[in-house]
Protein backbone atom coordinates (compact mmCIF):
# COMPACT_ATOMS: atom_id res chain seq x y z
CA UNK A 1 25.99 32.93 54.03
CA UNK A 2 23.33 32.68 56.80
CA UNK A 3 20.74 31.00 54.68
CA UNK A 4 22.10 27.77 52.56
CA UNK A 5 19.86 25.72 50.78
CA UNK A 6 16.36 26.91 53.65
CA UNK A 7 18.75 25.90 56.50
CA UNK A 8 19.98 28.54 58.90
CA UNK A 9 23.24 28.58 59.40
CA UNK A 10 24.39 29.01 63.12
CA UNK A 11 28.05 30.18 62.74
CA UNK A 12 29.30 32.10 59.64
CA UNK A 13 32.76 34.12 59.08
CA UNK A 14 33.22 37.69 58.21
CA UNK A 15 34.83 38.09 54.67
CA UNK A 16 37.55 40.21 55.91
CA UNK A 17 38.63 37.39 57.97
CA UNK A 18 38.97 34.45 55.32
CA UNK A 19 40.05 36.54 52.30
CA UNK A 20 43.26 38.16 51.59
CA UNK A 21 45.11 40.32 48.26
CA UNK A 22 47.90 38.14 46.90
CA UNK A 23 50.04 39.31 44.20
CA UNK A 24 50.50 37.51 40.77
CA UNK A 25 52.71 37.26 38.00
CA UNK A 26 53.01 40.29 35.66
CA UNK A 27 52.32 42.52 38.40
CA UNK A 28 48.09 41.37 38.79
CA UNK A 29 46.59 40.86 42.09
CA UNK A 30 43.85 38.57 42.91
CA UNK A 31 41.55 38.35 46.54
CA UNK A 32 42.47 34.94 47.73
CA UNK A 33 40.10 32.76 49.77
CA UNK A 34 41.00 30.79 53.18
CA UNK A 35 42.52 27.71 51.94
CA UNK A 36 44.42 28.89 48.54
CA UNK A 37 41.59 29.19 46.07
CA UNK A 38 41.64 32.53 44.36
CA UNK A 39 38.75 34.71 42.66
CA UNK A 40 38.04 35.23 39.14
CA UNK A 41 38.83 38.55 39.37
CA UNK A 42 42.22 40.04 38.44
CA UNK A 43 43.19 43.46 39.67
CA UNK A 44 46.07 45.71 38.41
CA UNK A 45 46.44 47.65 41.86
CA UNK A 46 46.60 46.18 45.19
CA UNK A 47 44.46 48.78 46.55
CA UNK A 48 41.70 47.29 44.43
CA UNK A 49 41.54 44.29 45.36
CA UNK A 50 41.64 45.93 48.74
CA UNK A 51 38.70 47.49 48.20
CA UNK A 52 37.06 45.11 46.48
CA UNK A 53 37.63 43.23 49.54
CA UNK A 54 36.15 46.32 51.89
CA UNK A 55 32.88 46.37 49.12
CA UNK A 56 32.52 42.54 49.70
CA UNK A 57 32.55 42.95 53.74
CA UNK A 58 30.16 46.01 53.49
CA UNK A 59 27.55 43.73 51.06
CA UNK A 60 27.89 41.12 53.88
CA UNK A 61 27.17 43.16 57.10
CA UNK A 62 23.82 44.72 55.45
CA UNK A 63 22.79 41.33 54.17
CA UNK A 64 23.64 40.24 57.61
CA UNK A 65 21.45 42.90 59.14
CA UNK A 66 18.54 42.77 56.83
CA UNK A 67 18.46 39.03 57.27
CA UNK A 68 18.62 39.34 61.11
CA UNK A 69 15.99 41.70 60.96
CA UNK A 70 13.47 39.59 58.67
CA UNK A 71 13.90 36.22 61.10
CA UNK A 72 12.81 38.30 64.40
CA UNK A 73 9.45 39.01 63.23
């Protein structure tokens, strides 16, 4: 997040690099976060959770951007 709680955050990480597909039991997948904790989301296919993962990082970067953009003026 860049903005947490009206404070700017100066260093943030890309969700592609602190989130990763890890299979479950019963054949279920689930995106897993840096550190072990997983999502609340189950998915039957690895591909997904992939793109789940891809959505996620796409959100981010135009959040990013539009955030970016709003500070300058």
């Amino acid at each position: 997040m860049l903005e947490n709680k009206g404070q700017l955050a100066t260093e943030y990480k890309k969700v592609e690099d602190i989130v990763e597909v890890t299979k479950l039991d019963e054949g279920k997948y689930a995106v897993t976060i840096e550190g072990g904790e997983s999502s609340q989301r189950t998915f039957f296919k690895k591909s997904e959770a992939e793109r789940f993962i891809d959505k996620s990082g796409i959100a981010q970067s135009l959040n990013t951007d539009k955030f970016l953009s709003q500070t300058k003026h």
